[in-house]
PDB file of N, CA and C in Angstrom:
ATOM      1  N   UNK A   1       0.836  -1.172   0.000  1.00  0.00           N
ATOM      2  CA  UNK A   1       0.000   0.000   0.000  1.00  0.00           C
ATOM      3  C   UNK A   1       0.877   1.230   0.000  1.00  0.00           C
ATOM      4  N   UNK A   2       0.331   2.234  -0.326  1.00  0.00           N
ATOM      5  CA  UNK A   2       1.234   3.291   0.212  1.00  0.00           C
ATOM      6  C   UNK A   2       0.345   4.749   0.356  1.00  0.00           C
ATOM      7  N   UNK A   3       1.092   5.596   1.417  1.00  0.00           N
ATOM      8  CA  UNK A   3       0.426   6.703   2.487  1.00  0.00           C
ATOM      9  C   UNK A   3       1.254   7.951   1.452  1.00  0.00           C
ATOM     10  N   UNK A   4       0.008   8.144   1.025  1.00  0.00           N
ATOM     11  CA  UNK A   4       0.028   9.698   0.465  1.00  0.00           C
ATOM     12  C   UNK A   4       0.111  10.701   2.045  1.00  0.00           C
ATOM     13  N   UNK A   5       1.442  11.672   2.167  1.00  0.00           N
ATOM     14  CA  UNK A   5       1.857  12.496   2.771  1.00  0.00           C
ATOM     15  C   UNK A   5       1.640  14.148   2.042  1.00  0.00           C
ATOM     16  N   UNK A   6       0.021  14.085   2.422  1.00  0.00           N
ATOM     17  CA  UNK A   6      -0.254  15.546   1.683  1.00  0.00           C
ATOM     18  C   UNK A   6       0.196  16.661   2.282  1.00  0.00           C
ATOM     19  N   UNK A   7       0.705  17.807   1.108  1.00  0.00           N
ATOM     20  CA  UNK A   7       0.845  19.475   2.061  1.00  0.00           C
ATOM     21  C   UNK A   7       0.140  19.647   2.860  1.00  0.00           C
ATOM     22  N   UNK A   8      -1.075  19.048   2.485  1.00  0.00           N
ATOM     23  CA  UNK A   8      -2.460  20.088   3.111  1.00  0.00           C
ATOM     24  C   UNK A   8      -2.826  19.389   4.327  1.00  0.00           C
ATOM     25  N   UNK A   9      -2.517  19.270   5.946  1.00  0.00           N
ATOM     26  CA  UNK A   9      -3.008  19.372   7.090  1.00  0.00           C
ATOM     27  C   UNK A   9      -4.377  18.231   6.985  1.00  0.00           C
ATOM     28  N   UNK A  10      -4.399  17.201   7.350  1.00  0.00           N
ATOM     29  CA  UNK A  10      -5.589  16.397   7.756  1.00  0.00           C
ATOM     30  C   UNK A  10      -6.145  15.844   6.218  1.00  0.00           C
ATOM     31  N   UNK A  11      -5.327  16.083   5.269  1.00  0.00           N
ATOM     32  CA  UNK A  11      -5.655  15.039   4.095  1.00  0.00           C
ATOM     33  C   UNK A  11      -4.916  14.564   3.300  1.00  0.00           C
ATOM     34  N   UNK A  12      -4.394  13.667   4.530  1.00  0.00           N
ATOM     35  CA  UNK A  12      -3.443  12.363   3.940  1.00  0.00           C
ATOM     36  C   UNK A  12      -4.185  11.331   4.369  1.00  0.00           C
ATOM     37  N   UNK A  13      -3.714  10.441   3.015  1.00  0.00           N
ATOM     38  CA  UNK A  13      -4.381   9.066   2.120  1.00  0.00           C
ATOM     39  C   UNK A  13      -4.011   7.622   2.186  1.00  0.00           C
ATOM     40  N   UNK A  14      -3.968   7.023   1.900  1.00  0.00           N
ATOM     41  CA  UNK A  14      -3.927   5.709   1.529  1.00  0.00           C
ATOM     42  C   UNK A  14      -4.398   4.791   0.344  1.00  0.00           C
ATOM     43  N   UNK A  15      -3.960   4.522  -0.457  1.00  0.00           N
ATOM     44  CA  UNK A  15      -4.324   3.442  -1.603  1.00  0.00           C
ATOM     45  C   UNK A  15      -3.721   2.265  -1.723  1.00  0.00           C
ATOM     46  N   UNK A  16      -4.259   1.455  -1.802  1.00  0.00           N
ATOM     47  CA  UNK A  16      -3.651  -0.080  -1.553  1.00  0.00           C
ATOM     48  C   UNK A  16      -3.029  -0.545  -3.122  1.00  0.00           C
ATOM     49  N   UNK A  17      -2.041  -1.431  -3.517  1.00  0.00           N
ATOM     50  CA  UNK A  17      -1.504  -1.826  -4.265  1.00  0.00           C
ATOM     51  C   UNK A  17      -2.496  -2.501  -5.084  1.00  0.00           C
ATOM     52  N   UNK A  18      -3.330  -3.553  -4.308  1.00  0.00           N
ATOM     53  CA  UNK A  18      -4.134  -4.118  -4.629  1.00  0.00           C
ATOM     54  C   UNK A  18      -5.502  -4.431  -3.886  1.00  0.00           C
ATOM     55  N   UNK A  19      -6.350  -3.298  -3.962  1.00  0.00           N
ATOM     56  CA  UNK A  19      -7.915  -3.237  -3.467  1.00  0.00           C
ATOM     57  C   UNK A  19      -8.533  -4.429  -3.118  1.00  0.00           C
ATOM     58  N   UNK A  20      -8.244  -5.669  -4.089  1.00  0.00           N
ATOM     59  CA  UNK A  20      -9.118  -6.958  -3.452  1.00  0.00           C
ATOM     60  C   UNK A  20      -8.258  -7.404  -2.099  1.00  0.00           C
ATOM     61  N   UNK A  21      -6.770  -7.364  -2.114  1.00  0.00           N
ATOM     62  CA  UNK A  21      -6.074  -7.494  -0.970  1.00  0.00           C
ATOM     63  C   UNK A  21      -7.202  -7.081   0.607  1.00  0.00           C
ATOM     64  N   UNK A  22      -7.885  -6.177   0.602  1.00  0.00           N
ATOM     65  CA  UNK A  22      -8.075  -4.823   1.565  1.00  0.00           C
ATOM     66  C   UNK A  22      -9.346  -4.458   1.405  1.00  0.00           C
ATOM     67  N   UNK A  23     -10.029  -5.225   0.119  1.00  0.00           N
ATOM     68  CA  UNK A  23     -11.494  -5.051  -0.006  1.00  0.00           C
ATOM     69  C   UNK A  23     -12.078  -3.371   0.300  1.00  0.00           C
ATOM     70  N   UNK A  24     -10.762  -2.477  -0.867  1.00  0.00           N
ATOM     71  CA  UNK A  24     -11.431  -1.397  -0.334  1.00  0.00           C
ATOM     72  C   UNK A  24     -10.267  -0.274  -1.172  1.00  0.00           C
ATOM     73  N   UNK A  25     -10.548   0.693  -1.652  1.00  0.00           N
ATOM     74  CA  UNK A  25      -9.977   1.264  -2.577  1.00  0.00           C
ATOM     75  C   UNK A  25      -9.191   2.492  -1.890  1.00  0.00           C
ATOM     76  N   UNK A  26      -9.082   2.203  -0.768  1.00  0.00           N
ATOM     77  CA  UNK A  26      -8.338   3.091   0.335  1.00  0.00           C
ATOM     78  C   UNK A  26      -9.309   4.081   0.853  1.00  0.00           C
ATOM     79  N   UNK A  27      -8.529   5.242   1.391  1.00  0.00           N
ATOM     80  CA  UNK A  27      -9.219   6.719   2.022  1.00  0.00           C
ATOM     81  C   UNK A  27      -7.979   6.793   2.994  1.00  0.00           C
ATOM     82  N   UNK A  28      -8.622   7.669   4.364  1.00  0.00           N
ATOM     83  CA  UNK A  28      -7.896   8.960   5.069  1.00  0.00           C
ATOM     84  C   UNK A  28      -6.927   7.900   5.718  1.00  0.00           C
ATOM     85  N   UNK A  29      -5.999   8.617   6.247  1.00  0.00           N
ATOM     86  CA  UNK A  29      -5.127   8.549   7.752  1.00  0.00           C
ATOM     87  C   UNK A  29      -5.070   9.423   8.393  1.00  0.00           C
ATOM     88  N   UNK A  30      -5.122   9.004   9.659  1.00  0.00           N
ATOM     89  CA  UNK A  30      -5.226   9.619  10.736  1.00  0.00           C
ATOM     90  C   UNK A  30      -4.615   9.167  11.895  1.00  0.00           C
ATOM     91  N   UNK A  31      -4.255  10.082  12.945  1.00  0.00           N
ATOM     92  CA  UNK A  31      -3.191   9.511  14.053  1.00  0.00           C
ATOM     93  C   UNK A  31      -3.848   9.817  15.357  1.00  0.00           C
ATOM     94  N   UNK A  32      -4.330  11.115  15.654  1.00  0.00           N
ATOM     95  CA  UNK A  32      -4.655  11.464  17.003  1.00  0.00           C
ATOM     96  C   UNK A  32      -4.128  11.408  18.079  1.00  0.00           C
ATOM     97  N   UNK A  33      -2.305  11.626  17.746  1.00  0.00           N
ATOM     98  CA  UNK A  33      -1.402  11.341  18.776  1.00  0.00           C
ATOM     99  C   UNK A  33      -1.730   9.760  19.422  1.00  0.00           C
ATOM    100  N   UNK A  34      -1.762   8.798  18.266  1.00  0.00           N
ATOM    101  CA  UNK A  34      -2.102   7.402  18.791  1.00  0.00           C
ATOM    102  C   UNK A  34      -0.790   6.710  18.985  1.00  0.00           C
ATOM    103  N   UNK A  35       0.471   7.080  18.578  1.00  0.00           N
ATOM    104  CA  UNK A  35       1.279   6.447  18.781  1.00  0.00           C
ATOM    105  C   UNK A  35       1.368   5.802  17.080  1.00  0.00           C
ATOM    106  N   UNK A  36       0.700   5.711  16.219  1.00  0.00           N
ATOM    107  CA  UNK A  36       0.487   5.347  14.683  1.00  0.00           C
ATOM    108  C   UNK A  36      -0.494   5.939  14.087  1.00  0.00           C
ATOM    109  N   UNK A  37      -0.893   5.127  13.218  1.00  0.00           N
ATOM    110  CA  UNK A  37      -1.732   6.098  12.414  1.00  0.00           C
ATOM    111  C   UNK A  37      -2.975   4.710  12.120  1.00  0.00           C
ATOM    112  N   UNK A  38      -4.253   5.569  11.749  1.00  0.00           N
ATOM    113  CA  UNK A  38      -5.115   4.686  11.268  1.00  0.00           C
ATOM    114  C   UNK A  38      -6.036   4.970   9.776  1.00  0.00           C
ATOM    115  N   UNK A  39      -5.574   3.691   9.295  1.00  0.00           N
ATOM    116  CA  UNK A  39      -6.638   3.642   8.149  1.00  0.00           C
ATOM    117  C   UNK A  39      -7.522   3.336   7.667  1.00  0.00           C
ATOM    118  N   UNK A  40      -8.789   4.578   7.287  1.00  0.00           N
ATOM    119  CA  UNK A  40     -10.281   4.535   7.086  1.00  0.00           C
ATOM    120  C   UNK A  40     -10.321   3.385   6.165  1.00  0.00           C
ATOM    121  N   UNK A  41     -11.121   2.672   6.448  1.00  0.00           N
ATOM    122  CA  UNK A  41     -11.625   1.675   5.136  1.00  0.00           C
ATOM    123  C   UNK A  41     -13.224   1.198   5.023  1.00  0.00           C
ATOM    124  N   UNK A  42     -13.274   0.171   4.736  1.00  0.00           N
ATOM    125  CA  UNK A  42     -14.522  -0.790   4.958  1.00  0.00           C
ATOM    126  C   UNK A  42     -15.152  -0.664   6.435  1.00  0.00           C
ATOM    127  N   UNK A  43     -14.406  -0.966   7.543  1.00  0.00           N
ATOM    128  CA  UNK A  43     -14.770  -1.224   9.034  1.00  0.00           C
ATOM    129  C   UNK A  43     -15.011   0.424   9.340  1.00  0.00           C
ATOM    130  N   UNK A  44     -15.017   1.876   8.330  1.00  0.00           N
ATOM    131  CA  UNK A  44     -14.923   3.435   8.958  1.00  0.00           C
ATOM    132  C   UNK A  44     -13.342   3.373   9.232  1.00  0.00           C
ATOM    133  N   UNK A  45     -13.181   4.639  10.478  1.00  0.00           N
ATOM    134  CA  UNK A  45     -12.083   5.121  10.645  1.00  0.00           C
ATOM    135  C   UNK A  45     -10.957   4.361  11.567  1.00  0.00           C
ATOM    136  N   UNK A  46     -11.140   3.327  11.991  1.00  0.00           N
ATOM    137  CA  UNK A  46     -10.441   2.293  12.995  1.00  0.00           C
ATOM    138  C   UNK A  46     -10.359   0.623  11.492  1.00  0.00           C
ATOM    139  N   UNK A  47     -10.255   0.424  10.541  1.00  0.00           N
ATOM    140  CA  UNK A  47     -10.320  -0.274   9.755  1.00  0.00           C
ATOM    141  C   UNK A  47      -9.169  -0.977   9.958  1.00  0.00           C
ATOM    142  N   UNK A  48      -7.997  -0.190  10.383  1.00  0.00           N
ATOM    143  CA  UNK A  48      -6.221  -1.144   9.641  1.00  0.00           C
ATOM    144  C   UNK A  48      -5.321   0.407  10.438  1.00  0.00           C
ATOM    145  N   UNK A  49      -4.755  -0.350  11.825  1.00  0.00           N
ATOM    146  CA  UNK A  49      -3.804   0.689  12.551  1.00  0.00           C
ATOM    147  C   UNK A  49      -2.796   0.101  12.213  1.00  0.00           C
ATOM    148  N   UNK A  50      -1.330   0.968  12.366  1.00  0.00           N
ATOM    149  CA  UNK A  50      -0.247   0.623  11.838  1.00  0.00           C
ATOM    150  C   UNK A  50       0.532   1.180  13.236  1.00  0.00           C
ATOM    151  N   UNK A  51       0.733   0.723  13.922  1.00  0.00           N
ATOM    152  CA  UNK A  51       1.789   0.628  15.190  1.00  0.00           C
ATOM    153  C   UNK A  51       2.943   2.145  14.835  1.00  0.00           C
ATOM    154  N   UNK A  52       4.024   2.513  15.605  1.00  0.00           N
ATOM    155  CA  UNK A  52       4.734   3.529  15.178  1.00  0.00           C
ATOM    156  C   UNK A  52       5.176   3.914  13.896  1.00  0.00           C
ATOM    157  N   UNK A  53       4.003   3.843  12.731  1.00  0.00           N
ATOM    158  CA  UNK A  53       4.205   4.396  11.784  1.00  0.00           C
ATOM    159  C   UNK A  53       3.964   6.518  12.292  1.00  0.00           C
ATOM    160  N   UNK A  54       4.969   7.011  11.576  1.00  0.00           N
ATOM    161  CA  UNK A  54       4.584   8.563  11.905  1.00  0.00           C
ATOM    162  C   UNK A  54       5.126   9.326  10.492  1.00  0.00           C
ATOM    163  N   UNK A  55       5.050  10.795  10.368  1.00  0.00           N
ATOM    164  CA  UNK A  55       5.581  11.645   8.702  1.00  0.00           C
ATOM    165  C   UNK A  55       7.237  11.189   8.960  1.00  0.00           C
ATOM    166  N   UNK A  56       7.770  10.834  10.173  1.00  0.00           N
ATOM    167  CA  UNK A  56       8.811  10.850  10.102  1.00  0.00           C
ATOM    168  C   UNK A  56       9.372   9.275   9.268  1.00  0.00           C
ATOM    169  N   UNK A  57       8.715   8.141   9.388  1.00  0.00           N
ATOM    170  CA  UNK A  57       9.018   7.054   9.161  1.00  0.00           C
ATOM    171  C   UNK A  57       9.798   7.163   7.524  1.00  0.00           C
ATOM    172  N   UNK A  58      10.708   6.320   7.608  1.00  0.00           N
ATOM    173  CA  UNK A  58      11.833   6.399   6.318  1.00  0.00           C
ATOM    174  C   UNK A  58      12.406   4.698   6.777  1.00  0.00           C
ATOM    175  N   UNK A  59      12.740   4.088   5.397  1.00  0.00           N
ATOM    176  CA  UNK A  59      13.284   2.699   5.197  1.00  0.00           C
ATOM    177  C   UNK A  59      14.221   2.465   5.732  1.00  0.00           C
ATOM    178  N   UNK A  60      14.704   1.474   6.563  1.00  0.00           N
ATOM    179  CA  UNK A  60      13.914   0.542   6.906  1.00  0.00           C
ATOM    180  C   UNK A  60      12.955   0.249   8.094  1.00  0.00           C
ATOM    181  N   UNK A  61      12.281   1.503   8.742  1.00  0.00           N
ATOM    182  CA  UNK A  61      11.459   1.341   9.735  1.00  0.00           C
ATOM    183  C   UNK A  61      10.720   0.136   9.594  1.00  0.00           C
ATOM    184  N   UNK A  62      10.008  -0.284  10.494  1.00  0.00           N
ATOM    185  CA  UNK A  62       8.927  -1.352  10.422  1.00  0.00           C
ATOM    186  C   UNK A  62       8.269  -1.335  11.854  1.00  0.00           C
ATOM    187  N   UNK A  63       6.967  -1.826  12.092  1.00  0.00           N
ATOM    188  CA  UNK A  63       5.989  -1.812  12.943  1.00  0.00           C
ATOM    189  C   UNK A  63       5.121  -2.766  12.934  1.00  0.00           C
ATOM    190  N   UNK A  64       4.722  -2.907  13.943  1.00  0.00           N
ATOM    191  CA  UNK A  64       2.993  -3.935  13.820  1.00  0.00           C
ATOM    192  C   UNK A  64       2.037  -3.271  13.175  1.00  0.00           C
ATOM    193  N   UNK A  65       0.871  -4.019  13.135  1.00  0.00           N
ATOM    194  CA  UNK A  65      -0.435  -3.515  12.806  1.00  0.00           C
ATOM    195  C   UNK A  65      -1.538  -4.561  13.146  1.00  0.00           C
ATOM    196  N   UNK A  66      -2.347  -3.395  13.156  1.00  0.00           N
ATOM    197  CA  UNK A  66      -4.015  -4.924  12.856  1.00  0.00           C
ATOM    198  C   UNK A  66      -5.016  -4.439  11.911  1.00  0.00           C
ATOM    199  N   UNK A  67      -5.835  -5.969  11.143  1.00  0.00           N
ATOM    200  CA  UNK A  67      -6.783  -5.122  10.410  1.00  0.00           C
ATOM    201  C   UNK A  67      -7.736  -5.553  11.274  1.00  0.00           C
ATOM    202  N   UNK A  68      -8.731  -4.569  11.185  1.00  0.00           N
ATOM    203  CA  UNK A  68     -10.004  -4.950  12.138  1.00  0.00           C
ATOM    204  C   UNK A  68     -11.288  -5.225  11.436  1.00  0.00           C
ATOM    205  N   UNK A  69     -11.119  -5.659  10.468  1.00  0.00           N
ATOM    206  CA  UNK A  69     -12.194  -6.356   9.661  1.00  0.00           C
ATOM    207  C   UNK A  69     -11.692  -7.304   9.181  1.00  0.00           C
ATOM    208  N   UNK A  70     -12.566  -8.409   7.859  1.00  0.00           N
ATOM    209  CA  UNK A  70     -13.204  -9.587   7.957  1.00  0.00           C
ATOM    210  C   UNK A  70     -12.892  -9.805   6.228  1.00  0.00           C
ATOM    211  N   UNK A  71     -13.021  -8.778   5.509  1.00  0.00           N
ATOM    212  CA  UNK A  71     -13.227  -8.449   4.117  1.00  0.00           C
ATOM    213  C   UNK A  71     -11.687  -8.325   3.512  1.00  0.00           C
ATOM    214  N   UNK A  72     -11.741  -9.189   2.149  1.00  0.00           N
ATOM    215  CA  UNK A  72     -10.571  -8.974   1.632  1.00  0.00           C
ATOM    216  C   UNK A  72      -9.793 -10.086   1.867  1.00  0.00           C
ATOM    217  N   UNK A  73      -8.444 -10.247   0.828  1.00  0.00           N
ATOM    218  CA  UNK A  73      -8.083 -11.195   0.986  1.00  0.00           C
ATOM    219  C   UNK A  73      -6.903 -11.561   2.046  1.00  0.00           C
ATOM    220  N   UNK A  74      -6.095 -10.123   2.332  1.00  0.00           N
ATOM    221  CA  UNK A  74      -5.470  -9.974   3.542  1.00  0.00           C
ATOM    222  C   UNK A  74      -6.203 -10.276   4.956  1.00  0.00           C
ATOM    223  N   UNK A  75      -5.601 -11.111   5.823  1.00  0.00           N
ATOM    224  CA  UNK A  75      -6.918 -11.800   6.815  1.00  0.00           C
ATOM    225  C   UNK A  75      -6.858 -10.881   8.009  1.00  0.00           C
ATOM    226  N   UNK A  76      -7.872 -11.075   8.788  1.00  0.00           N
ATOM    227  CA  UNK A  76      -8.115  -9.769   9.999  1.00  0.00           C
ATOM    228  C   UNK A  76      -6.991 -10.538  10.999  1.00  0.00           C
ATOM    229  N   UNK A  77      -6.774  -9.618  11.818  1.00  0.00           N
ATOM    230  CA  UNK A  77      -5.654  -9.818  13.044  1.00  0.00           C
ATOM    231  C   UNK A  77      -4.776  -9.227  12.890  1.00  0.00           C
ATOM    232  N   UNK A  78      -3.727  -9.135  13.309  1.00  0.00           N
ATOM    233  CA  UNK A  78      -2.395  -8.777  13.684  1.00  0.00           C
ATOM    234  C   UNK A  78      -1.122  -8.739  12.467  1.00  0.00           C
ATOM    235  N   UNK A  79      -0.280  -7.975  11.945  1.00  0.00           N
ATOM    236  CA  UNK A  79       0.722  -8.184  11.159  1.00  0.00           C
ATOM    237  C   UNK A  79       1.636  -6.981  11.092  1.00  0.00           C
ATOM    238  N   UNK A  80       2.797  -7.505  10.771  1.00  0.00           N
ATOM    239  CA  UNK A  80       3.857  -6.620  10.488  1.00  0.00           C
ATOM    240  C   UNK A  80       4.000  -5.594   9.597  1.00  0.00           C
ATOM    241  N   UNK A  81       3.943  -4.615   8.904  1.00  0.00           N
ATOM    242  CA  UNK A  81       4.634  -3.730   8.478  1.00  0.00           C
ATOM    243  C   UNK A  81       6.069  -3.372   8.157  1.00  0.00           C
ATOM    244  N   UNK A  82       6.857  -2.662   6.779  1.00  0.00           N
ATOM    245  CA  UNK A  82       8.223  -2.099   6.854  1.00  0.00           C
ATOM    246  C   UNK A  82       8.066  -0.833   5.697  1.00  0.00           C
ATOM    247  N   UNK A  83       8.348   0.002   6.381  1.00  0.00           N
ATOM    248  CA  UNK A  83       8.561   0.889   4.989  1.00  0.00           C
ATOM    249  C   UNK A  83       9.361   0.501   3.810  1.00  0.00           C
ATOM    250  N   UNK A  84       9.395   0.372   2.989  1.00  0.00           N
ATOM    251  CA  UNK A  84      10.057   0.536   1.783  1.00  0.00           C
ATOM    252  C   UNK A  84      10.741   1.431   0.775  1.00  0.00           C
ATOM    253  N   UNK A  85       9.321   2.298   0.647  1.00  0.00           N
ATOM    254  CA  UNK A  85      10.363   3.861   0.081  1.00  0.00           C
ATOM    255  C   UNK A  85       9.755   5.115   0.549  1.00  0.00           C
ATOM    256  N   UNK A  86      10.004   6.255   0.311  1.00  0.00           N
ATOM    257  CA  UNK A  86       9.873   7.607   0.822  1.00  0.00           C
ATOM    258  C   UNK A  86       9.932   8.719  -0.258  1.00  0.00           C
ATOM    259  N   UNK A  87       9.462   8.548  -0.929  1.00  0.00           N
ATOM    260  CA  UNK A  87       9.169   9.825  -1.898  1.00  0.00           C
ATOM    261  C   UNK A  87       9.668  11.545  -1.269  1.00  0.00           C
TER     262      UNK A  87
END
């Protein structure tokens, strides 16, 4: 997947590589000083958190995550994360 890091304050994105993966053609991120960030999907705004992902994250960071839905071919529960690249 990868996290569009917009200029513009509160509208940064997400689009998945592959939508059937994730059953869902992306949308927002959001953090709320959570310690990571979360991505809107199918399940609303708690869909798929990503553990200490932050604007600062650069390769080779990596983190946990969970998806919290059911849909898609990526399965719900718990998984790893790594950045890869940084535009």
């Amino acid at each position: 997947m990868t996290i569009i890091d917009s200029v513009i304050p509160l509208q940064d994105s997400w689009v998945p590589d592959d939508p059937g993966q994730w059953d869902s053609a992306g949308g927002a991120v959001s953090s709320w000083a959570s310690g990571g960030v979360y991505l809107t999907g199918p399940a609303g705004l708690q869909s798929i958190f990503l553990a200490n992902f932050r604007s600062s994250t650069t390769p080779p960071d990596s983190g946990s995550g969970e998806k919290n839905y059911d849909d898609g071919s990526f399965p719900m529960g718990t998984f790893a994360w790594r950045c890869l690249s940084k535009d």
